[in-house]
Each structure stands twice: as structure tokens, then as C-alpha cells.
Protein backbone atom coordinates (compact mmCIF):
# COMPACT_ATOMS: atom_id res chain seq x y z
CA UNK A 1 -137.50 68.86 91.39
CA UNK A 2 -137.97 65.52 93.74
CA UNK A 3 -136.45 62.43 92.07
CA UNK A 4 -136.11 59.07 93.63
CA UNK A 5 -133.43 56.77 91.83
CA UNK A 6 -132.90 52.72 92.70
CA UNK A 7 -130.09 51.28 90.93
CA UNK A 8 -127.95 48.12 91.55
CA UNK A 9 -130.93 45.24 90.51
CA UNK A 10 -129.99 42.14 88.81
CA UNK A 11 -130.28 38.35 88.13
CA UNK A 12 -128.65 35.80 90.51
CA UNK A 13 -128.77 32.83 92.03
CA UNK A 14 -130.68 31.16 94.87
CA UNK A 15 -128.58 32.06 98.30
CA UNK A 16 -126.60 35.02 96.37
CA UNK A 17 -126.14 38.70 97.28
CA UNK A 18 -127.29 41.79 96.15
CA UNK A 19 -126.87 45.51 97.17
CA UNK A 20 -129.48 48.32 96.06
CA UNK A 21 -129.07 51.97 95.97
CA UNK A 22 -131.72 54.67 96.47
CA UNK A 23 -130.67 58.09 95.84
CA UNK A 24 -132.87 61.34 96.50
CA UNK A 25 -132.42 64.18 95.52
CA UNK A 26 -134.01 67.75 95.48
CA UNK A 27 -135.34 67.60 98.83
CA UNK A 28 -134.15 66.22 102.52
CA UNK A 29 -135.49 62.54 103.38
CA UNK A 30 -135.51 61.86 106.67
CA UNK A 31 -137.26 58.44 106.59
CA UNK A 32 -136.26 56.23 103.39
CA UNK A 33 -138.01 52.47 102.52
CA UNK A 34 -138.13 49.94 100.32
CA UNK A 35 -141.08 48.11 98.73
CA UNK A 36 -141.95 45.61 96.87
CA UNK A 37 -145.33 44.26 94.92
CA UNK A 38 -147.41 42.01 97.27
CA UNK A 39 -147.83 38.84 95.50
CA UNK A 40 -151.34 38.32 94.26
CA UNK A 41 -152.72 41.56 95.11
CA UNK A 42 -153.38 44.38 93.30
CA UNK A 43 -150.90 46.53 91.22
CA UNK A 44 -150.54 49.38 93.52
CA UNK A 45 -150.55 47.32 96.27
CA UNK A 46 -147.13 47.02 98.05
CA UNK A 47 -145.13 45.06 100.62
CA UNK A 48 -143.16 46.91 103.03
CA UNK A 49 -139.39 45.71 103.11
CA UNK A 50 -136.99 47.52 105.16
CA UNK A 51 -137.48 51.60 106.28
CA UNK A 52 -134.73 53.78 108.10
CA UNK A 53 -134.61 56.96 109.91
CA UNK A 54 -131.97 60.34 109.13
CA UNK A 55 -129.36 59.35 111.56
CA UNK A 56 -129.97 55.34 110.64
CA UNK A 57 -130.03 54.17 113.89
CA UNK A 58 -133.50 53.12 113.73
CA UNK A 59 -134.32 50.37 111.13
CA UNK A 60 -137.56 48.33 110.40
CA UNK A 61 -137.84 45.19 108.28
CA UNK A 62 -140.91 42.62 107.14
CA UNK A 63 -140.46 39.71 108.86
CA UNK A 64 -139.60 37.64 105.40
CA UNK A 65 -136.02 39.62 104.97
CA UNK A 66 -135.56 40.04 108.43
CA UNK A 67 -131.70 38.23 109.38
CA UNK A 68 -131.05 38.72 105.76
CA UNK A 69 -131.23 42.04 104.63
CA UNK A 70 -129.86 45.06 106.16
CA UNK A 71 -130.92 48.57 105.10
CA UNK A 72 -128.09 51.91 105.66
CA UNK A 73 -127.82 54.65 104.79
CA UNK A 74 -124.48 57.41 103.70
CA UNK A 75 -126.26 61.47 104.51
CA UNK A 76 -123.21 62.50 102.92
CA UNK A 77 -124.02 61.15 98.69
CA UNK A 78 -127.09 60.61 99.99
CA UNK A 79 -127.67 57.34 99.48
CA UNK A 80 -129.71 54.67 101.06
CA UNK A 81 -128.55 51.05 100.56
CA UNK A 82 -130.52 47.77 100.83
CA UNK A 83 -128.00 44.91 101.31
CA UNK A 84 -129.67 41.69 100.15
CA UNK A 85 -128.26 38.21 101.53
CA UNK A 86 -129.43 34.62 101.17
CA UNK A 87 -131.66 35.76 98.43
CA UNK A 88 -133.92 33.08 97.68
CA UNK A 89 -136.41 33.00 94.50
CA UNK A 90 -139.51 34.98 96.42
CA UNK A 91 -137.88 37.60 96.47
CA UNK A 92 -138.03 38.46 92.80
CA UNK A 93 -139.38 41.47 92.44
CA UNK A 94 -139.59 45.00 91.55
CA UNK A 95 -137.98 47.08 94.29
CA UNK A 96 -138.88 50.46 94.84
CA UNK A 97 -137.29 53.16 97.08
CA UNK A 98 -140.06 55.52 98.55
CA UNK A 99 -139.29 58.82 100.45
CA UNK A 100 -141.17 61.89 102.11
CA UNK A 101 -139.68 64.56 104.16
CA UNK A 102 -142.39 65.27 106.08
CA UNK A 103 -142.12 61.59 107.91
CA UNK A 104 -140.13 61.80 111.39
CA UNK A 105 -140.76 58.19 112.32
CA UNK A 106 -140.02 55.26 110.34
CA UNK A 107 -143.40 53.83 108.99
CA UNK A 108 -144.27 50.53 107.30
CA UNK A 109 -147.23 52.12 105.81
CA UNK A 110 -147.00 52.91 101.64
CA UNK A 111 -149.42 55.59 101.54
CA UNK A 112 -147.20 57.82 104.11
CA UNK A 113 -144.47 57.67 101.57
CA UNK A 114 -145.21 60.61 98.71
CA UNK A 115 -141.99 60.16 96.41
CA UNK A 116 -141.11 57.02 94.46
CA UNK A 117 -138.40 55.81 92.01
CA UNK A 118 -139.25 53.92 88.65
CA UNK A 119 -137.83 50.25 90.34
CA UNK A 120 -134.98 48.16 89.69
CA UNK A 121 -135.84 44.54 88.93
CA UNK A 122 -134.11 41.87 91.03
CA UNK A 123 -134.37 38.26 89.91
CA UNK A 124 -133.74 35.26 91.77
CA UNK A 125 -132.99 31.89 90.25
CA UNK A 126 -133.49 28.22 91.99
């Protein structure tokens, strides 16, 4: 059985850091991302974050996190990591780790991404 597990969420301050965790297991992800609700759309609508390939050495990031967040990746718990700096208060959110292994490429695009974890909630204060 496919599950998708985020972990590490939190509440801190404006300018802080935060790390997530993303762990799949059950099947092989090559491609891994991380989304998070678009403000003022719908509920199932999401904003891309950050996405990265098997061997990690391609990355892709939404242009509001980009310089500040860095996503990696260890094949050998697995375990995909979203390292969160200069956090400011838009960037509370639900963040959700999303996976497929059919995906070769890393993708933006939340309806090429089959598997999903439940969220971990990360609050930022001013």
C-alpha cells in the first residue's frame, strides 16, 4: 500500500526556519513536490512549491520561495526534505507532499501527481 507522510510543521516566527519531511513508501518516487492551497481559490486547488527529480539534481521552485527554500532529497530513508528559510507570514499554510512513479520529469502541474499525504500545518507569525 502507497502512503505519503509530511511531518516536521509548526508555528514560528516571521524570518524563522523550518524543515519538512515527506516520506513514501510502498512504491518508488522518482519525482517528489510540495504544495500548498492557492489563496482564494478553490479547495482542491493548489500552488506548486518546490518539485525534485530521483537523483535530485534537478529542482523546481514557485517563484515566491525561490532564494528561500531549498527542496532534497536522502534515496536511502527515503525521504524528501523541504528546507524553509526567511519564512514570512504568507506562507502559512497546509503543506502537502505529492508523489507518482510514473513521472520522469519534474512537473509543476498537481494533477500529474497521483499520491498525497494528509498535510502538516506550518504557521507563520508577524
Amino acid at each position: 500500500q502507497v502512503q505519503v507522510v509530511e511531518s516536521g510543521g509548526g508555528l514560528v516566527q516571521a524570518g524563522d526556519s523550518l524543515t519538512l519531511s515527506c516520506s513514501a513508501s510502498g512504491r518508488a518516487f522518482s519525482v517528489v513536490g510540495w504544495f500548498r492551497p492557492a489563496p482564494g481559490k478553490d479547495r482542491e486547488d493548489y500552488e506548486f512549491v518546490a518539485a525534485i527529480n530521483w537523483s535530485g539534481d534537478v529542482t523546481d521552485y514557485a517563484d515566491s520561495v525561490k532564494g528561500r527554500f531549498t527542496i532534497a532529497r536522502d534515496n536511502a530513508k527515503p525521504t524528501v526534505y523541504l528546507q524553509m528559510n526567511r519564512l514570512k507570514p504568507e506562507d502559512t499554510a497546509v503543506y502537502y507532499c505529492a508523489a507518482d512513479p510514473s513521472l520522469t520529469i519534474v512537473t509543476m502541474s498537481q494533477p500529474d501527481y497521483d499520491y498525497w499525504g494528509q498535510g502538516t500545518q506550518v504557521t507563520v507569525s508577524a
